[in-house]
C-alpha atoms as a PDB file:
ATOM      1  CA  UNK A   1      16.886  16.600  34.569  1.00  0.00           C
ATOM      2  CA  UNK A   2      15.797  14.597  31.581  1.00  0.00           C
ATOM      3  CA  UNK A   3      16.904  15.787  28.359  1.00  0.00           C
ATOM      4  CA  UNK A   4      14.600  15.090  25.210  1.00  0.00           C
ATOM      5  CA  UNK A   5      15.694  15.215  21.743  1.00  0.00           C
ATOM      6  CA  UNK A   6      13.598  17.941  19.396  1.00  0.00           C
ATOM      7  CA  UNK A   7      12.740  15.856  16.223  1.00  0.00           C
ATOM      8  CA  UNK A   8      13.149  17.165  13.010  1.00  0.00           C
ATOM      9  CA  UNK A   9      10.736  18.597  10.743  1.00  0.00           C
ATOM     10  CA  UNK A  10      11.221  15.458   8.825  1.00  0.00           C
ATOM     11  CA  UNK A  11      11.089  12.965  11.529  1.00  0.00           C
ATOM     12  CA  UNK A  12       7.785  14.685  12.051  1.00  0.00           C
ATOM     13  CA  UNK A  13       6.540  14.148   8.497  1.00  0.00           C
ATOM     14  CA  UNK A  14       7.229  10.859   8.934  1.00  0.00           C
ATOM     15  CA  UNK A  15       5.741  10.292  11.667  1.00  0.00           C
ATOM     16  CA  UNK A  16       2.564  12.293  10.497  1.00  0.00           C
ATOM     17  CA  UNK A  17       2.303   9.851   7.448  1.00  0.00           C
ATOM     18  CA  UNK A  18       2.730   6.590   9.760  1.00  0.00           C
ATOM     19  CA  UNK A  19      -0.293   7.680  12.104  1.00  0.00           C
ATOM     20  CA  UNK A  20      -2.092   9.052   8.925  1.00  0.00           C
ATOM     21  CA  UNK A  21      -1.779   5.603   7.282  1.00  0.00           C
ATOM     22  CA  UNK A  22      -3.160   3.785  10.458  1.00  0.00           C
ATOM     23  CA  UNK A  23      -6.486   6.163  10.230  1.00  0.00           C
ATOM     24  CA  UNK A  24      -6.947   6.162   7.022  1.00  0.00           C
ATOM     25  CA  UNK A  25      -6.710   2.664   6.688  1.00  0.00           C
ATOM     26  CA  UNK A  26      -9.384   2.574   9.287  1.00  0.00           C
ATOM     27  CA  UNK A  27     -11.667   4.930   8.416  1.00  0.00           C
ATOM     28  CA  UNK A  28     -10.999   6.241   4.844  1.00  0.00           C
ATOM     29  CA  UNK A  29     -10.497   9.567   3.250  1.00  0.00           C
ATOM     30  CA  UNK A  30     -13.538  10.828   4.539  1.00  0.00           C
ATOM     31  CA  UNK A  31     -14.321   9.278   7.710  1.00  0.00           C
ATOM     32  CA  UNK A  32     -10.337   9.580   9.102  1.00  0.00           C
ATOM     33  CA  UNK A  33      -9.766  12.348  11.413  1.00  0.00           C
ATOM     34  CA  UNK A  34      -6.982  14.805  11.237  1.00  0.00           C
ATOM     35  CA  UNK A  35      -7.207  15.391  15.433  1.00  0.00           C
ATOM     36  CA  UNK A  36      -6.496  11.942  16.177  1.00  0.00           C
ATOM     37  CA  UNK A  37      -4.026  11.599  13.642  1.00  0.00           C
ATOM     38  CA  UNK A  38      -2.151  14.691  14.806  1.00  0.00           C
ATOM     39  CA  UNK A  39      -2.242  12.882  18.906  1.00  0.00           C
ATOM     40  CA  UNK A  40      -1.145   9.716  17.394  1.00  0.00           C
ATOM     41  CA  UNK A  41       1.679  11.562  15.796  1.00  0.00           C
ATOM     42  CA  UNK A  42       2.411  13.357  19.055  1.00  0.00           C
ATOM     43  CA  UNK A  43       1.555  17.023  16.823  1.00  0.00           C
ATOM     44  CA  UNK A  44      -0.812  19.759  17.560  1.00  0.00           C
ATOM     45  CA  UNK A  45      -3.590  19.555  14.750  1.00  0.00           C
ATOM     46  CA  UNK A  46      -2.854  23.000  12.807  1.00  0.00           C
ATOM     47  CA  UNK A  47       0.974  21.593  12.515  1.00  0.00           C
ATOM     48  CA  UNK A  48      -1.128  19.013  10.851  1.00  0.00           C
ATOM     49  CA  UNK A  49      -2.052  21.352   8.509  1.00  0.00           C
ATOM     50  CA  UNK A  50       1.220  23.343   8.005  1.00  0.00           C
ATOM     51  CA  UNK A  51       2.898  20.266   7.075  1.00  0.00           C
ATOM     52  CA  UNK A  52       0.157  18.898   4.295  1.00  0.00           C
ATOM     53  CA  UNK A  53      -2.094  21.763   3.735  1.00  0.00           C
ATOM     54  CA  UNK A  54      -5.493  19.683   3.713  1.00  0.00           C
ATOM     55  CA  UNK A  55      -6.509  16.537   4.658  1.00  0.00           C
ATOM     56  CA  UNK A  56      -6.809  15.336   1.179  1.00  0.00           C
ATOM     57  CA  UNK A  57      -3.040  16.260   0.624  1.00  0.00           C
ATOM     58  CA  UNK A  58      -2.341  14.123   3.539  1.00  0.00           C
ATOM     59  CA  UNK A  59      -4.006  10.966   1.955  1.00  0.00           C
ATOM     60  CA  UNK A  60      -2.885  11.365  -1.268  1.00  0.00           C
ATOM     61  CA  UNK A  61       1.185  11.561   0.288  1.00  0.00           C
ATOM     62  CA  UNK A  62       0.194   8.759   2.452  1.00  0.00           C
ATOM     63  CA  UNK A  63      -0.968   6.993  -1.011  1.00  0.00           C
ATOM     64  CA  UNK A  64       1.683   7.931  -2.961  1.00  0.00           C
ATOM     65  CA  UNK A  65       4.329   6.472   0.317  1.00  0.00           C
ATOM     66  CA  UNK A  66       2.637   3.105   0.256  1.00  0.00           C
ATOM     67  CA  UNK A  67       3.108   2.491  -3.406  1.00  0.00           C
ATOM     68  CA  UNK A  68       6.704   3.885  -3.190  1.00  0.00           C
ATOM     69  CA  UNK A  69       7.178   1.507  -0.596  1.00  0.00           C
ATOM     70  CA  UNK A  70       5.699  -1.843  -2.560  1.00  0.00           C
ATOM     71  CA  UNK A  71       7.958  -0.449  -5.295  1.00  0.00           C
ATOM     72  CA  UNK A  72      11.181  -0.822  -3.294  1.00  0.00           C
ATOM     73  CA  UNK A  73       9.779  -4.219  -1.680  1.00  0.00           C
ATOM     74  CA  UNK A  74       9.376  -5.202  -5.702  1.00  0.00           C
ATOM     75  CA  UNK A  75      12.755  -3.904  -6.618  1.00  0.00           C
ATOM     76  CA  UNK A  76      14.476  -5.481  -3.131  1.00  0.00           C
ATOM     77  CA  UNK A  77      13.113  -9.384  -3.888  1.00  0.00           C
ATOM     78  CA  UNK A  78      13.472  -9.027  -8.035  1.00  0.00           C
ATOM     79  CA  UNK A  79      17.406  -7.796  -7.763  1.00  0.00           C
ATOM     80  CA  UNK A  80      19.452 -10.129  -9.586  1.00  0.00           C
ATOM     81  CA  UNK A  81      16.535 -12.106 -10.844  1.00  0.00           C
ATOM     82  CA  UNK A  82      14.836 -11.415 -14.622  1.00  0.00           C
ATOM     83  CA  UNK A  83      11.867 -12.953 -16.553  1.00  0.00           C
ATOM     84  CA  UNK A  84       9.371 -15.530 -14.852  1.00  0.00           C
ATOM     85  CA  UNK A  85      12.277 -16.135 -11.942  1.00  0.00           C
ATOM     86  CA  UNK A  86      11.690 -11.921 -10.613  1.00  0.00           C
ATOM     87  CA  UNK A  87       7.592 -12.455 -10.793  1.00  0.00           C
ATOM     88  CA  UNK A  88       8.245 -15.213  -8.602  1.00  0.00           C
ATOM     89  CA  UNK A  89      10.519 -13.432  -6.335  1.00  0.00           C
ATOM     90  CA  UNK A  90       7.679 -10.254  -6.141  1.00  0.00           C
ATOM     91  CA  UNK A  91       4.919 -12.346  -5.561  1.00  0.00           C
ATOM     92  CA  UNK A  92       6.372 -14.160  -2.951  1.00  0.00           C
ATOM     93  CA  UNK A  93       7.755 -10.447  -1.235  1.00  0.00           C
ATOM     94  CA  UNK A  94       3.983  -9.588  -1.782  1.00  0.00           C
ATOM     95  CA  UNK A  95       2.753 -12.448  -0.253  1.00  0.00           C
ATOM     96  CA  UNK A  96       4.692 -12.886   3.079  1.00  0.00           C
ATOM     97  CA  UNK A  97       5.301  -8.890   3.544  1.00  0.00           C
ATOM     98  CA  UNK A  98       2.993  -6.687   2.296  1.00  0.00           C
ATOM     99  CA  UNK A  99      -0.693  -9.189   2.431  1.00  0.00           C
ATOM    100  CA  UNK A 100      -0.319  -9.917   6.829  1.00  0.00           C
ATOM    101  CA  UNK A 101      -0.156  -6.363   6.934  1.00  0.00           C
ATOM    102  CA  UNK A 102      -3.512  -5.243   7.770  1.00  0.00           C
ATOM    103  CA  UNK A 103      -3.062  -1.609   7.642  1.00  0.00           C
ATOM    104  CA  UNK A 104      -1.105  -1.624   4.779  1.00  0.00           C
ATOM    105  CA  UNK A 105      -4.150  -3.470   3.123  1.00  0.00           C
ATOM    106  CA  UNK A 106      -6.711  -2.017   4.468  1.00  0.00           C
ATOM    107  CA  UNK A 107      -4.916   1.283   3.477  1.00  0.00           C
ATOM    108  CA  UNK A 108      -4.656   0.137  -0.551  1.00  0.00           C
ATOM    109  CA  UNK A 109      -8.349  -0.523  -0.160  1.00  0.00           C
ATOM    110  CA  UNK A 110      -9.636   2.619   1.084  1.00  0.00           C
ATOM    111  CA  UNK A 111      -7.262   4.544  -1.660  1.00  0.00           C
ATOM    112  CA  UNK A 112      -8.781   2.367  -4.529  1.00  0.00           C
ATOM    113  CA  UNK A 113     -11.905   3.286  -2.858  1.00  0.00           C
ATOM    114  CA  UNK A 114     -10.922   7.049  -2.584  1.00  0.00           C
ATOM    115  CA  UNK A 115     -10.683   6.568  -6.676  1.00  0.00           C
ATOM    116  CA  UNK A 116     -14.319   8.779  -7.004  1.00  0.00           C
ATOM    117  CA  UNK A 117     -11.800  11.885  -6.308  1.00  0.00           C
ATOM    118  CA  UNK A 118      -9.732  13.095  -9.510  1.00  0.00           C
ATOM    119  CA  UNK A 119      -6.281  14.058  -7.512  1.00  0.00           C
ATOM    120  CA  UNK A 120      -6.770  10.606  -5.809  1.00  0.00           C
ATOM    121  CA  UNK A 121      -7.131   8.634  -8.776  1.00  0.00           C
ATOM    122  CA  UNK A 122      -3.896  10.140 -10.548  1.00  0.00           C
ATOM    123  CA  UNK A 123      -2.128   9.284  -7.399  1.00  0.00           C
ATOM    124  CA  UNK A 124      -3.221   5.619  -7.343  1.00  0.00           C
ATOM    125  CA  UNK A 125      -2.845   5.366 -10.842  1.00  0.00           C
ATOM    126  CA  UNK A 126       0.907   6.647 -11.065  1.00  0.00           C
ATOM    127  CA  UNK A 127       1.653   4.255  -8.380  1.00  0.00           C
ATOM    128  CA  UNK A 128       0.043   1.416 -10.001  1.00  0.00           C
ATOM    129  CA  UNK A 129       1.299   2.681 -13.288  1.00  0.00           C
ATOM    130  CA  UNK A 130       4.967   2.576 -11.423  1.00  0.00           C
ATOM    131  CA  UNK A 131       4.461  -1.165  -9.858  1.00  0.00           C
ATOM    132  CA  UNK A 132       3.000  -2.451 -13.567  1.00  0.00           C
ATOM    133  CA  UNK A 133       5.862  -1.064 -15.338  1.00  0.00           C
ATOM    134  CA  UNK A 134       8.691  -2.281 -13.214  1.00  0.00           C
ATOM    135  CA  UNK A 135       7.180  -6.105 -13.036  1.00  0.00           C
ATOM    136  CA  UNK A 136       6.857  -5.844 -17.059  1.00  0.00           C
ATOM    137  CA  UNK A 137      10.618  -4.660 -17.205  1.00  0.00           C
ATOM    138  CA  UNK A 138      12.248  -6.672 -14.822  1.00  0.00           C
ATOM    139  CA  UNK A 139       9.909 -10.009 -16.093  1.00  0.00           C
ATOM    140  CA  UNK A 140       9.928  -8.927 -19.653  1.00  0.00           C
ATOM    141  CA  UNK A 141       7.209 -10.935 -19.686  1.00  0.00           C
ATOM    142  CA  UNK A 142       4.048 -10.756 -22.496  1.00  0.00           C
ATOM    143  CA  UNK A 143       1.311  -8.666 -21.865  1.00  0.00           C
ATOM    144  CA  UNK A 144      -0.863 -11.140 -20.939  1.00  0.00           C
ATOM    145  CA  UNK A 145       1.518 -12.490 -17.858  1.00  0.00           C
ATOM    146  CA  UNK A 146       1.989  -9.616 -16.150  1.00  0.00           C
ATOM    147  CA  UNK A 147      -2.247  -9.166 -16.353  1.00  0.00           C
ATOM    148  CA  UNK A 148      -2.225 -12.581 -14.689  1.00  0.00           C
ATOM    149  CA  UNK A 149       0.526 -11.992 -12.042  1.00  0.00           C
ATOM    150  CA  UNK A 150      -1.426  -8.251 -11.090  1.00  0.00           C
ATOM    151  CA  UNK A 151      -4.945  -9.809 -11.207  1.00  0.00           C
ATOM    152  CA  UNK A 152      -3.817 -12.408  -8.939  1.00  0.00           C
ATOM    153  CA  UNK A 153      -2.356  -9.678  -6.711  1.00  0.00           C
ATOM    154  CA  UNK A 154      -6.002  -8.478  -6.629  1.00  0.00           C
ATOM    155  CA  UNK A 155      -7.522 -11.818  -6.034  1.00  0.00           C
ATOM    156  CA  UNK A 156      -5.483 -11.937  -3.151  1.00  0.00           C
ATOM    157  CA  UNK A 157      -5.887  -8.469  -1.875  1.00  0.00           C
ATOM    158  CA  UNK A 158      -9.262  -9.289  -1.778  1.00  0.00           C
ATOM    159  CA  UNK A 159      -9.336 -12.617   0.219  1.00  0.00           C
ATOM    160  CA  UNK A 160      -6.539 -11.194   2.497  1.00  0.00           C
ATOM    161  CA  UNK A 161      -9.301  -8.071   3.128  1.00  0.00           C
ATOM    162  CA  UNK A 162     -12.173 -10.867   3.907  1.00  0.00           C
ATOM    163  CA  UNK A 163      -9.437 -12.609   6.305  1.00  0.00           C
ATOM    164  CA  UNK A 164     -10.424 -15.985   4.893  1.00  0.00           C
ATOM    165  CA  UNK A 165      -7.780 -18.650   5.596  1.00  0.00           C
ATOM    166  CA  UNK A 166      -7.570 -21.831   3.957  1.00  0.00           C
ATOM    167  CA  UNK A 167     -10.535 -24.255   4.766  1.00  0.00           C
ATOM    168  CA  UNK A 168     -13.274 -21.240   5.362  1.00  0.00           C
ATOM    169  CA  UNK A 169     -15.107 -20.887   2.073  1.00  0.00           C
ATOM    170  CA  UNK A 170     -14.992 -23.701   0.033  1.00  0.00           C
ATOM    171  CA  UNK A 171     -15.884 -21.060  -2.932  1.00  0.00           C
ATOM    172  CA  UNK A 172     -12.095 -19.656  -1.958  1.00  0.00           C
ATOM    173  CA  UNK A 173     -10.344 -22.539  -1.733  1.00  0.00           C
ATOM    174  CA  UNK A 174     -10.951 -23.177  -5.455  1.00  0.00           C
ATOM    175  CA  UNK A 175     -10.510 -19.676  -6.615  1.00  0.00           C
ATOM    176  CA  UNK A 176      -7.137 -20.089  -4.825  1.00  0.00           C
ATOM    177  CA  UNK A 177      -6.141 -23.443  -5.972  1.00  0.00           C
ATOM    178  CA  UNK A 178      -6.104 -22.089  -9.463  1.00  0.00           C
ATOM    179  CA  UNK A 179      -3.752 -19.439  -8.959  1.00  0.00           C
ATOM    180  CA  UNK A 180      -0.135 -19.846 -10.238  1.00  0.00           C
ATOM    181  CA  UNK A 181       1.976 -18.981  -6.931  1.00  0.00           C
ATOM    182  CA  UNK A 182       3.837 -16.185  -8.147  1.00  0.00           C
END
């Protein structure tokens, strides 16, 4: 007789907010379905429910994970580094972790997208807020650095989304070759 293992009510939530990310990154707030995130989570839908309350509760803690986690990628590459030498270190993390991950994108999209929403926007913008001030404490860079470093972050957020690679637009490639590679 095979003997399964009961997961925990937190192994559940986590595994809620995995397949939650997936479909929201997909479809968005609106469009993202709480049945087939409940199957991909292995859940009946109403436990769904019971765990997060609504659907919007559910994308907001899926929000507020993914900036946590960028946080701790920030605070893993930057440890031991300060100033111009910990942007570096983040932008690079950034770069090779967090931009070839198309659901984690695609998922940062559709909650700046999701911004129309009050709750949603003071979710994104803690987060944001959070990832701003660590890069301006760990850098202590000026003002107008870290407002380069982040924009650039945007910049390529954005040509990561269109899944342009070097040589595809030429309209890119020049946008790109005047970024600083931090």
């Amino acid at each position: 007789m095979a003997v399964t293992t009961r997961k925990t009510a937190e192994e559940r939530r986590e595994a809620v907010l995995d397949a939650a990310m997936v479909e929201f990154a997909a479809r968005g707030l609106d469009g993202a379905s709480t049945e087939a995130i409940a199957a991909a989570a292995g859940i009946s839908q109403p436990y769904v429910f019971r765990l997060f309350g609504t659907k919007k509760e559910l994308f907001k803690a899926v929000v507020a994970r993914c900036f946590r986690e960028t946080l701790e990628l920030f605070q893993r590459a930057a440890e031991g580094k300060r100033g111009d030498a910990a942007l570096e270190a983040i932008g690079k993390a950034y770069k090779d972790q967090l931009l070839p991950d198309r659901t984690r994108l695609q998922a940062q999209m559709q909650a700046y997208a999701a911004c129309n929403d009050p709750e949603v926007r003071e979710v994104v913008r803690n987060g944001f807020g959070d990832l701003v001030a660590y890069a301006e404490r760990v850098s202590a860079e000026p003002a107008d650095e870290i407002a380069e470093f982040f924009a650039s972050g945007m910049l390529l957020n954005v040509i990561a989304a269109m899944e342009l690679q070097p040589g595809d637009e030429p309209w890119a490639d020049r946008l790109l070759s005047g970024w600083k590679d931090k």
